[in-house]
Protein backbone atom coordinates (compact mmCIF):
# COMPACT_ATOMS: atom_id res chain seq x y z
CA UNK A 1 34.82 4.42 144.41
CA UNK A 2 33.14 2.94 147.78
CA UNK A 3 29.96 3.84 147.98
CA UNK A 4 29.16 5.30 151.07
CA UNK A 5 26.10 4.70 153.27
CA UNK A 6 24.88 7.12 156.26
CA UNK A 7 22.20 6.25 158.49
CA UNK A 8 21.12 9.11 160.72
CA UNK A 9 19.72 7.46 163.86
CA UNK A 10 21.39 4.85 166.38
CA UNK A 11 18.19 3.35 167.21
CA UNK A 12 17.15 -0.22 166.67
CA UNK A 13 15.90 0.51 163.13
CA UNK A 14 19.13 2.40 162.37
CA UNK A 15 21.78 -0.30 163.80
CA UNK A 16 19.85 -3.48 161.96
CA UNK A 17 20.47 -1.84 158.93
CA UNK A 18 23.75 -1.04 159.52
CA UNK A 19 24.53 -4.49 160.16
CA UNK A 20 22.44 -6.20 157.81
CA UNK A 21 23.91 -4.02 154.82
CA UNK A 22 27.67 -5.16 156.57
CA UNK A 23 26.63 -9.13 156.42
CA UNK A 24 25.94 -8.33 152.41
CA UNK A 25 28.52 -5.52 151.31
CA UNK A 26 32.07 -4.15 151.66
CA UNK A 27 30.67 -0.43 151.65
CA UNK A 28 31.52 2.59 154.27
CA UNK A 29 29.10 2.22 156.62
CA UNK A 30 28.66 5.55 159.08
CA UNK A 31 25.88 6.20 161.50
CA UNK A 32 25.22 9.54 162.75
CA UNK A 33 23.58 9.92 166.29
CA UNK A 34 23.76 13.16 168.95
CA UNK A 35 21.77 11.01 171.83
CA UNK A 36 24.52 8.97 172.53
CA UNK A 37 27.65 7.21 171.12
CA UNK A 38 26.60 3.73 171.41
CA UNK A 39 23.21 1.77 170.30
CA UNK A 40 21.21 0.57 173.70
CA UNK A 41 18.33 -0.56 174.66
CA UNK A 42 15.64 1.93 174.75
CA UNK A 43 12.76 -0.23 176.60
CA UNK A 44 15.89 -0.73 179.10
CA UNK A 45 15.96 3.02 180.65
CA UNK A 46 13.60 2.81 183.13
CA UNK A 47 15.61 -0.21 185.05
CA UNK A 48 19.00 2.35 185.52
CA UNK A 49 15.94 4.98 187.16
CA UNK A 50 15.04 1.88 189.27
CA UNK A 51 18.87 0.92 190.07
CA UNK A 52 18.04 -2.41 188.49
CA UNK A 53 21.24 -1.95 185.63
CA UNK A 54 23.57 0.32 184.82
CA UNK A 55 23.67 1.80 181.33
CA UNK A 56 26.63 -0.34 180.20
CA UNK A 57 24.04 -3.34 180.56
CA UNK A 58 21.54 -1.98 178.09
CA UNK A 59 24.52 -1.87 175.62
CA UNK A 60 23.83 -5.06 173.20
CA UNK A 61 27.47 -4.81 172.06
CA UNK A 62 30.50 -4.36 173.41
CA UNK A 63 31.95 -0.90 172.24
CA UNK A 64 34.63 -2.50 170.09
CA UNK A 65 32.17 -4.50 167.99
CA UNK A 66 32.12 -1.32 166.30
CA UNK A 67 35.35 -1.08 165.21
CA UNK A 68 35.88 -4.70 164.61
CA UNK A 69 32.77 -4.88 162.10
CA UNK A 70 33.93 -1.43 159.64
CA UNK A 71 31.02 0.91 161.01
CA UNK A 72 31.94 3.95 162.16
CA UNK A 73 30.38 5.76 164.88
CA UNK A 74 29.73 9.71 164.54
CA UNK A 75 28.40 11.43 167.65
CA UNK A 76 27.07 14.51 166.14
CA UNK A 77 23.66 16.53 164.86
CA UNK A 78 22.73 16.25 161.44
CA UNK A 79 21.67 20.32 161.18
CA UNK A 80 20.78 20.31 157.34
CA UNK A 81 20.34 18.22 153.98
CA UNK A 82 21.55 18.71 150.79
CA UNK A 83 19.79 16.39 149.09
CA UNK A 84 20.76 17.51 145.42
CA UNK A 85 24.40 17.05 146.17
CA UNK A 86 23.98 14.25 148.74
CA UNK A 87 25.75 16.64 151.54
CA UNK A 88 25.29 16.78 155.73
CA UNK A 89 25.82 20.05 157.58
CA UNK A 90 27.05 18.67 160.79
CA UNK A 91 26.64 20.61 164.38
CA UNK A 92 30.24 21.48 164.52
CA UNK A 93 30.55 22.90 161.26
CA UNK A 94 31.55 19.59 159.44
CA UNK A 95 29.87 18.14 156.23
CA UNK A 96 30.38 14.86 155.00
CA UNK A 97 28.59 12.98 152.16
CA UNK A 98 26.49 10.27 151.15
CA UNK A 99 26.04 7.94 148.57
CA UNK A 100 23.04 6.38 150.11
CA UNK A 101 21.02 8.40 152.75
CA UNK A 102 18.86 6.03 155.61
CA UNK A 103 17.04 8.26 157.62
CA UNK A 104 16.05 6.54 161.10
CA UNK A 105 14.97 9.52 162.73
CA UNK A 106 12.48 7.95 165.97
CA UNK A 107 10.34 9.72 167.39
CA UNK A 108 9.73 12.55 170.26
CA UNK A 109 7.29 13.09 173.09
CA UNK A 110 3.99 14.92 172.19
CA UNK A 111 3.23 18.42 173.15
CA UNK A 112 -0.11 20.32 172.69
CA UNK A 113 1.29 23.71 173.57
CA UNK A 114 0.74 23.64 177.13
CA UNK A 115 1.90 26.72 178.88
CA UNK A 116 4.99 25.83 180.99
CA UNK A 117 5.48 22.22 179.08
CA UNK A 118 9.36 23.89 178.67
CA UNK A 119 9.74 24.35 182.26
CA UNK A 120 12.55 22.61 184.32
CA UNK A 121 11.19 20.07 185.82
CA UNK A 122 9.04 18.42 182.75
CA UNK A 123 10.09 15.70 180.16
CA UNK A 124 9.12 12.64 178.65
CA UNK A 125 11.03 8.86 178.36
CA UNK A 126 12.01 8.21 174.56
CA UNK A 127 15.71 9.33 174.74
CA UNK A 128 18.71 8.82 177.24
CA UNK A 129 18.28 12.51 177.40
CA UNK A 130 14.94 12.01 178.82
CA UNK A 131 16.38 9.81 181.41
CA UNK A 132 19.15 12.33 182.67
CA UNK A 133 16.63 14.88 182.89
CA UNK A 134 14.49 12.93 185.19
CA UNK A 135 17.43 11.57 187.35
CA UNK A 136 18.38 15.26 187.93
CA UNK A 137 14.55 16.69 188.74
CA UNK A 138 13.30 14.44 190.51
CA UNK A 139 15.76 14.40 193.55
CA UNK A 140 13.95 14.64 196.66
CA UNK A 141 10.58 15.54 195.39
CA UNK A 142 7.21 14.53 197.04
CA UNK A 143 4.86 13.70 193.86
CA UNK A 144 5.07 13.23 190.26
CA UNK A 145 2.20 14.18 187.94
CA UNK A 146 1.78 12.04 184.63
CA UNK A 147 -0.24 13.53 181.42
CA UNK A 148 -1.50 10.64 178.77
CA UNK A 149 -2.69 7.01 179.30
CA UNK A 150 -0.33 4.83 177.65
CA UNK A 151 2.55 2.35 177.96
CA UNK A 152 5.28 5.00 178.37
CA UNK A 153 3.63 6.67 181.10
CA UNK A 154 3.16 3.19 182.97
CA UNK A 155 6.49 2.69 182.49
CA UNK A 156 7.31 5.76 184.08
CA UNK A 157 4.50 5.68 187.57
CA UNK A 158 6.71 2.88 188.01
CA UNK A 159 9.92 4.34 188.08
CA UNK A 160 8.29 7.35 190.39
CA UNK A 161 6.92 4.79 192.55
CA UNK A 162 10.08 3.00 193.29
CA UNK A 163 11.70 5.85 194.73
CA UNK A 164 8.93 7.03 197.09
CA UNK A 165 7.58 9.66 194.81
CA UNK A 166 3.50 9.76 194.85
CA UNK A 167 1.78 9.80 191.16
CA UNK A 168 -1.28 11.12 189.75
CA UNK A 169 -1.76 9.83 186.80
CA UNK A 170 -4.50 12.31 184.51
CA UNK A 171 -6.03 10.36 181.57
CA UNK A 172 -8.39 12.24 179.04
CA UNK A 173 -10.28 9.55 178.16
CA UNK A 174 -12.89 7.82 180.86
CA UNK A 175 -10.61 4.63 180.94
CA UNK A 176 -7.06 4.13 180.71
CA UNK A 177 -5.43 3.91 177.11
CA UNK A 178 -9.28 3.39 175.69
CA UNK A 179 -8.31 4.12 172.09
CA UNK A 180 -6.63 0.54 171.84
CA UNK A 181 -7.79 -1.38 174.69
CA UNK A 182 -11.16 -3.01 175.10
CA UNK A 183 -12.92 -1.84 178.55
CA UNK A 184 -12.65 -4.95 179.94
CA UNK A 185 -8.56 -4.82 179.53
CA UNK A 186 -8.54 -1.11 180.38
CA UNK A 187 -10.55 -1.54 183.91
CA UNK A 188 -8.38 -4.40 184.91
CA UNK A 189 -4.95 -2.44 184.10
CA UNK A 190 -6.52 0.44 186.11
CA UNK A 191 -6.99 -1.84 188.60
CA UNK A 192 -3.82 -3.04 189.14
CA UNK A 193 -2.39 0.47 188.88
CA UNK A 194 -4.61 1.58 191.75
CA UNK A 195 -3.60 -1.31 193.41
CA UNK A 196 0.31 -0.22 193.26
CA UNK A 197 -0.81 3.36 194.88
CA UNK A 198 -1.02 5.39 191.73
CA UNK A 199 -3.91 8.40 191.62
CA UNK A 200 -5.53 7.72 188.55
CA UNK A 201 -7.85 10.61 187.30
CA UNK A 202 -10.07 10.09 184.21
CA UNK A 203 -11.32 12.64 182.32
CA UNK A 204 -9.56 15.53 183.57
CA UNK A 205 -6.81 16.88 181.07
CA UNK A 206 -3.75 19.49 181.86
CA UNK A 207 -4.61 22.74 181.17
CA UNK A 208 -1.08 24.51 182.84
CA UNK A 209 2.57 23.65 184.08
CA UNK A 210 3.53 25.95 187.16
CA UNK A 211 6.76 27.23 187.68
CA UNK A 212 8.25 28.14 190.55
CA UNK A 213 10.68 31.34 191.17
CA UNK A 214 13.36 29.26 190.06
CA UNK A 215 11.78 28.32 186.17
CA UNK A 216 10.73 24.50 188.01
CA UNK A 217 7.48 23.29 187.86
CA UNK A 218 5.79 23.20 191.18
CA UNK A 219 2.36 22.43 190.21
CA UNK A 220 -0.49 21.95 187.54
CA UNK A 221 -3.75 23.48 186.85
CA UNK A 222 -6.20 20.56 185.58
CA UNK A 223 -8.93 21.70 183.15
CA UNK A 224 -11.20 20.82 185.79
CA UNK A 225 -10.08 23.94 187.89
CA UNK A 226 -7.56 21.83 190.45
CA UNK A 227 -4.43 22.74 191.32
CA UNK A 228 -1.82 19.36 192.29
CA UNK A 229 1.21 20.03 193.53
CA UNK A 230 4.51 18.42 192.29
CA UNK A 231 8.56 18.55 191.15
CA UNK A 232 8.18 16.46 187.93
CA UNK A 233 5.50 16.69 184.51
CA UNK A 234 5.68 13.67 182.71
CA UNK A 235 4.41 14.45 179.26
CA UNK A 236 3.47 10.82 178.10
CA UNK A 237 0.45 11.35 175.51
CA UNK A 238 1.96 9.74 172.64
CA UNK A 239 5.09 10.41 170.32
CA UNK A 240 5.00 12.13 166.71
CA UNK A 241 8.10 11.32 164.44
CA UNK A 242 11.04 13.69 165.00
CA UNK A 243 11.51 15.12 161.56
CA UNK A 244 11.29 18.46 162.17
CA UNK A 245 14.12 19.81 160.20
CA UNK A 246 13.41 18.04 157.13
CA UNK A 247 9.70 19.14 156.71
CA UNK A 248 10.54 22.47 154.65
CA UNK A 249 13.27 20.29 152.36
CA UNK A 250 12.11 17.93 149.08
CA UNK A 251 11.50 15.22 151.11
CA UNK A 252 8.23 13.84 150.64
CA UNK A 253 6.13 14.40 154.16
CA UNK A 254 2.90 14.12 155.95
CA UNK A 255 3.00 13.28 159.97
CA UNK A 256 6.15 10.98 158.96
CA UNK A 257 8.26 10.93 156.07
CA UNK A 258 6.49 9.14 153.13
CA UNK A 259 7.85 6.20 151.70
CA UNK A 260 7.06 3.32 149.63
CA UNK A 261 7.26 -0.84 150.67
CA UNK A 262 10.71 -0.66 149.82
CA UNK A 263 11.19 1.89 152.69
CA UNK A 264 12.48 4.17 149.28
CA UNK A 265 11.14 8.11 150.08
CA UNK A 266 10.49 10.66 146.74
CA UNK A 267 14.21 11.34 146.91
CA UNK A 268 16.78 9.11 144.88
CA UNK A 269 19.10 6.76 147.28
CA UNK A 270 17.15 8.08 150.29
CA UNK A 271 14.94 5.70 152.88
CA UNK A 272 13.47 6.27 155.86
CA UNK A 273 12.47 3.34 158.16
CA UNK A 274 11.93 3.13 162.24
CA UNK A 275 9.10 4.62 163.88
CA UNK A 276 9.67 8.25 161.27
CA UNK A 277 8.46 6.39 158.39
CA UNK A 278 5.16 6.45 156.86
CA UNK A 279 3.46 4.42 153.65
CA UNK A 280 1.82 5.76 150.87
CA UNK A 281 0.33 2.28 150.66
CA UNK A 282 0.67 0.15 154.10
CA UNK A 283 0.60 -3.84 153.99
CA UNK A 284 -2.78 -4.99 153.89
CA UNK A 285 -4.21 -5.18 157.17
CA UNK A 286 -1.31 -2.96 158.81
CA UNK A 287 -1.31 0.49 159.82
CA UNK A 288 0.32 3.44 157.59
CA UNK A 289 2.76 4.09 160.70
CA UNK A 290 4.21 1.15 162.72
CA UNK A 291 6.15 2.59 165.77
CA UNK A 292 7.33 -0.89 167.52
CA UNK A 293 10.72 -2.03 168.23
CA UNK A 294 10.02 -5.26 165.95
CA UNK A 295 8.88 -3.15 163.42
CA UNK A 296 11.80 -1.07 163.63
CA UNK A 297 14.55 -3.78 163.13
CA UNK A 298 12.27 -5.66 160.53
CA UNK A 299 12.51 -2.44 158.51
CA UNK A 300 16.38 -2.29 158.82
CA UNK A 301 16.56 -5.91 157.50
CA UNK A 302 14.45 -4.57 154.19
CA UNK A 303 16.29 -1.51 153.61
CA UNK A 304 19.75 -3.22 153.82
CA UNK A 305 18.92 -5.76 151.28
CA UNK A 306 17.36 -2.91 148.62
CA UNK A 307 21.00 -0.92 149.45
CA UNK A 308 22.77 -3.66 148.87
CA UNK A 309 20.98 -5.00 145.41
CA UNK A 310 18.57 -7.26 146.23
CA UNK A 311 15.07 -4.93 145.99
CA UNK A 312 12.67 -5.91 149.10
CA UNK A 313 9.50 -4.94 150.33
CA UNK A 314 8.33 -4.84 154.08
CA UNK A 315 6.32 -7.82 155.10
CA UNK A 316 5.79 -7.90 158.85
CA UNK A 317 3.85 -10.80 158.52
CA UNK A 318 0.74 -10.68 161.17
CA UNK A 319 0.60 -7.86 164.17
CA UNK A 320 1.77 -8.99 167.32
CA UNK A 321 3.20 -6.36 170.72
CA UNK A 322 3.80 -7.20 173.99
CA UNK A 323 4.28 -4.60 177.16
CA UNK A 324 4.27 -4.43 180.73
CA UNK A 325 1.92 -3.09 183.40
CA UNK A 326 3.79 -3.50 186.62
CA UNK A 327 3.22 -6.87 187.58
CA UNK A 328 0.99 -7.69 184.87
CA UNK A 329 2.25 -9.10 181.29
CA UNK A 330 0.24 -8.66 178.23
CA UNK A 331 0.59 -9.77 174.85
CA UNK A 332 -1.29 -9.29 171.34
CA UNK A 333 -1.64 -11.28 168.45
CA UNK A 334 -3.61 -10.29 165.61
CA UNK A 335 -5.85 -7.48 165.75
CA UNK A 336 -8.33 -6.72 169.33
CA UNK A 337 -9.79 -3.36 168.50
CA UNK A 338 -10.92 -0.85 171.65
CA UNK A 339 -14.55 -1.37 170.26
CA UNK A 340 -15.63 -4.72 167.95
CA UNK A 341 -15.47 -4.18 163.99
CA UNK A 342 -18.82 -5.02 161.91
CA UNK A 343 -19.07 -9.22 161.52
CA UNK A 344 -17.02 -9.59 165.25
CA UNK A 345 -17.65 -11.50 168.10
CA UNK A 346 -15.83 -12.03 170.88
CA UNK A 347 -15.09 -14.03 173.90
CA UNK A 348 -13.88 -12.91 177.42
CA UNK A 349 -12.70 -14.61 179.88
CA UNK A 350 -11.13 -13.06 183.21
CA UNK A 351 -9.41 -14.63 186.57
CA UNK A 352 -11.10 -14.25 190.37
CA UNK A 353 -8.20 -12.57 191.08
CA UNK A 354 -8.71 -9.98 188.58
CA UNK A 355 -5.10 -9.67 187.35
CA UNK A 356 -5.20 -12.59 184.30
CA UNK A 357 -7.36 -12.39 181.49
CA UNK A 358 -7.78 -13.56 178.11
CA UNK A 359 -10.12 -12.16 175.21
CA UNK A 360 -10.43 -13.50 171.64
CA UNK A 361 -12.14 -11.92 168.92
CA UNK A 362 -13.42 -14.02 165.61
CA UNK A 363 -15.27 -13.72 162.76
CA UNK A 364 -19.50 -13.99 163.69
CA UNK A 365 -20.29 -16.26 160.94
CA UNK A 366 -16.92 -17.84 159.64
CA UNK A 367 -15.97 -18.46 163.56
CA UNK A 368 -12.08 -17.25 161.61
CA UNK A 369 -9.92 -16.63 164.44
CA UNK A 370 -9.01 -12.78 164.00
CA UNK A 371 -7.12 -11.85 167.32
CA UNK A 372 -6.62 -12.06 171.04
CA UNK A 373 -5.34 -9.89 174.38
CA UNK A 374 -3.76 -11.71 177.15
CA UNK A 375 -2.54 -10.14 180.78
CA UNK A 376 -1.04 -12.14 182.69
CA UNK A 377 -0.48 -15.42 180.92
CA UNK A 378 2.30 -15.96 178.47
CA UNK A 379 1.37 -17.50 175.13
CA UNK A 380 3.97 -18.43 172.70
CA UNK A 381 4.10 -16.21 169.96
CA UNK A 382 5.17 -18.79 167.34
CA UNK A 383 2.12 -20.85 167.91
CA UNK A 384 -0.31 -17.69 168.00
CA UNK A 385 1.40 -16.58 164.32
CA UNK A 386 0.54 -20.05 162.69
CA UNK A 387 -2.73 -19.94 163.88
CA UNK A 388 -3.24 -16.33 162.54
CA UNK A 389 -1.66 -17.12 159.02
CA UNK A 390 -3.66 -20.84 158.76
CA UNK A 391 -6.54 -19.13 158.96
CA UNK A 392 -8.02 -21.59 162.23
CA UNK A 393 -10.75 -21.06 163.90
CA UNK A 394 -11.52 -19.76 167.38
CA UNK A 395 -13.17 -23.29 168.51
CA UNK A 396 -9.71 -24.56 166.83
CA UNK A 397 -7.47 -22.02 169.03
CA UNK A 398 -9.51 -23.03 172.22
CA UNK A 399 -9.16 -27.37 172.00
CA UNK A 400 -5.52 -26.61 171.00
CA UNK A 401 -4.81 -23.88 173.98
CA UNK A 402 -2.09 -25.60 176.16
CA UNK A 403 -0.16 -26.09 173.00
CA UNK A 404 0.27 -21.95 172.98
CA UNK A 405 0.72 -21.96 176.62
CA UNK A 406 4.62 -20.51 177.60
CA UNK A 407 3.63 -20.21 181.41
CA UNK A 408 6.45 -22.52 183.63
CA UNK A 409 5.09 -25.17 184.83
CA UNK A 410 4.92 -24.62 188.20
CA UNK A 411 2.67 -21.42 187.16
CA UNK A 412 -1.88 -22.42 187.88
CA UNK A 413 -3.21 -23.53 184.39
CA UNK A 414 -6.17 -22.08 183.53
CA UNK A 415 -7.56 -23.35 180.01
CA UNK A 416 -10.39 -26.14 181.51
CA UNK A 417 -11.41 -23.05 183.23
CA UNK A 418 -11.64 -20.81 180.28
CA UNK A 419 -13.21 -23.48 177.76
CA UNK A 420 -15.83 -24.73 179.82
CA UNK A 421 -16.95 -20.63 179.90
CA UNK A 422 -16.93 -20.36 176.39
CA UNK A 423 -19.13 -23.85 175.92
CA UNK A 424 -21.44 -22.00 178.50
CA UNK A 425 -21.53 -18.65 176.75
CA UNK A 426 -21.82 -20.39 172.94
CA UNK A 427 -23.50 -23.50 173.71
CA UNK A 428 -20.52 -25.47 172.12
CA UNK A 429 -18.92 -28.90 173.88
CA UNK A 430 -15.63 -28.35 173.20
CA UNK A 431 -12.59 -29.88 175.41
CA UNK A 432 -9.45 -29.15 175.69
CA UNK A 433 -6.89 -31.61 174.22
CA UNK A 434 -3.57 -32.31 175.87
CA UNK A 435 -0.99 -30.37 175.01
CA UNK A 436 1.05 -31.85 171.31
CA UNK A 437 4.63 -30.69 171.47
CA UNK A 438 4.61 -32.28 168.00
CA UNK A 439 2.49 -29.50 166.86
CA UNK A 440 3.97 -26.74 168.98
CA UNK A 441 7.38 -28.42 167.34
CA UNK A 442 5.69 -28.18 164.36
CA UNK A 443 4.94 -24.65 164.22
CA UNK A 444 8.26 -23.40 165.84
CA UNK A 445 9.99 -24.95 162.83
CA UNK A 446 7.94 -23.64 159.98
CA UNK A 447 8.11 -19.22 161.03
């Protein structure tokens, strides 16, 4: 008989491995999703908000590829597991059954139990859901109040702001997403936020959502005793992994589902990979949770080639993210902690115009390049990765910079600049070499 595969979750980490496991095997392939029918783009939603695409453009396929490739599409909730005889309850009173079980649940928005965070009028921006109920409550309102400092709720100031709508922005912490960012990072990107007309308020926290007569939230109460009044909540202080309904089951648990490098969870023939899965015992130098899109379809690739006979374990190879802060790119290779580790050092260097900056962090007595942050200027990623797994050093990284520069070149070049700083601050003489598109050849060919 066919074995039959079911991956529950459309998102990146779900689809990968639903075509990765098609490249390798003849098996039923279904994929089980209630957000929507087809796989898009999640980073995409905030450009239909904007009116910059529709959501047929964040579609990566076209809707027959489906079809065409074998893998079936079910748009349905998964409402319970039967894990001992390898049965769904579906939301319409179906059940179907696996052979293999890939569980790529994502993730949801964070809430703390804030009274009114159910109101009308209040979301996040993970799901297409998300998005509709943002398009509908935020018609003709004045100002939009954001909870959490982080990437999602940039993302979503700047879908206010392009409508009109005014944004405060409340942050816990005394500078914008401090837990990963470096002050010197974190005061630029506030910054630049200020400069696009956002209210940014440190260290004031929500304490209650306001409803109006209608169940809408009109307003907030800050812990700080203020009262801001607006149509929309956005409730952007992280995500958790959405797995819920299979906490009380046999499945394995803690604040994700628990799995091994082979993505395998305490259950036979059932995986869990995306941003719900979490490692007994993460790669070395990686975190137990990895909620990034690269992460995501890196973990699809493994799974698929376990299901399909050929036992892998999850390798990301060295960290890297990217993101973006309204005008302002940034990029991470390696690891740039919010505060330096024992045995760092590091080197900052920052633009007059206070929107570029670039800051490395090495090793105090090897001089071992360990990791840099970049806003502003685009480094190529291959380059940075070679450097990380050879092991260079940071005088190494800084002769060699234009060959990791991805800027066009009509775009200011800025690495005499940063170099001569660094021989000033460390007493060096280095000089920057011209740029070797041997080497960058080199090291494109060889990731």
């Amino acid at each position: 008989m066919m074995q039959h595969v079911i991956i529950i979750g459309n998102g990146v980490s779900g689809v990968t491995a639903a075509r990765h496991i098609r490249k390798q095997s003849d098996c039923r392939i279904s994929i089980i999703s209630s957000e929507t029918e087809y796989f898009f783009s999640r980073t995409a939603l905030m450009y239909i908000y904007m009116g910059h695409m529709k959501y047929e453009h964040i579609k990566p396929y076209e809707d027959d590829f489906w079809e065409k490739n074998n893998i079936e599409l079910v748009f349905d909730r998964v409402t319970s597991i039967d894990f001992d005889n390898r049965a769904l309850a579906l939301g319409k009173g179906r059940f179907t059954y696996y052979d293999s079980l890939i569980l790529a649940l994502g993730s949801k928005p964070n809430k703390f139990g804030w009274p009114g965070q159910d109101l009308d009028g209040v979301g996040g921006l993970f799901s297409y859901q998300d998005l509709e109920k943002m398009e509908k409550h935020t018609k003709d309102i004045k100002r939009g109040v954001i909870v959490g400092g982080g990437l999602i709720g940039v993302e979503m100031a700047e879908m206010l702001l392009s409508r009109g709508i005014e944004v405060t922005f409340l942050v816990r912490e005394d500078a914008f997403w401090a837990n990963v960012l470096p002050i010197q990072e974190s005061e630029l990107i506030s910054r630049h936020m200020r400069k696009h007309h956002v209210d940014l308020r440190f260290g004031d926290e929500l304490q209650e959502i306001i409803s109006n007569e209608n169940g809408k939230a009109k307003a907030i109460l800050t812990k700080s005793g203020e009262t801001i009044e607006c149509g929309w909540v956005g409730l952007t202080a992280g995500v958790s992994p959405n797995i819920d309904f299979v906490k009380d089951t046999a499945l394995e648990t803690q604040r994700g589902i628990m799995v091994n490098l082979k993505l395998e969870t305490n259950i036979p023939n059932v995986y869990a990979i995306g941003d719900c899965a979490q490692f007994h015992e993460p790669v070395a130098g990686r975190r137990a949770m990895e909620q990034v899109w690269y992460t995501g379809k890196i973990m699809g690739e493994v799974v698929a080639k376990t299901i399909t006979g050929t036992p892998t374990e999850y390798n990301p190879g060295n960290w890297y993210n990217s993101a973006k802060f309204f005008d302002i790119e940034y990029q991470t290779y390696g690891w740039v902690f919010a505060k330096l580790r024992e045995g760092e050092a590091d080197f900052y260097w920052e633009h007059k115009d206070g929107e570029k900056c670039i800051h490395f962090v090495f090793n105090k007595e090897t001089r071992q390049f360990i990791g840099v942050n970049t806003f502003g200027i685009r480094l190529r990623h291959k380059v940075f990765d070679k450097w990380l797994t050879d092991k260079v050093s940071i005088e190494h990284i800084l002769e060699h910079l234009k060959d990791a520069n991805f800027d066009p070149e009509f775009y200011n070049q800025h690495e005499e600049e940063i170099i001569n700083k660094f021989n000033t601050e460390q007493n060096t003489q280095l000089k920057v070499k011209k740029k070797n598109w041997k080497r960058i050849l080199e090291a494109l060919k060889t990731i």
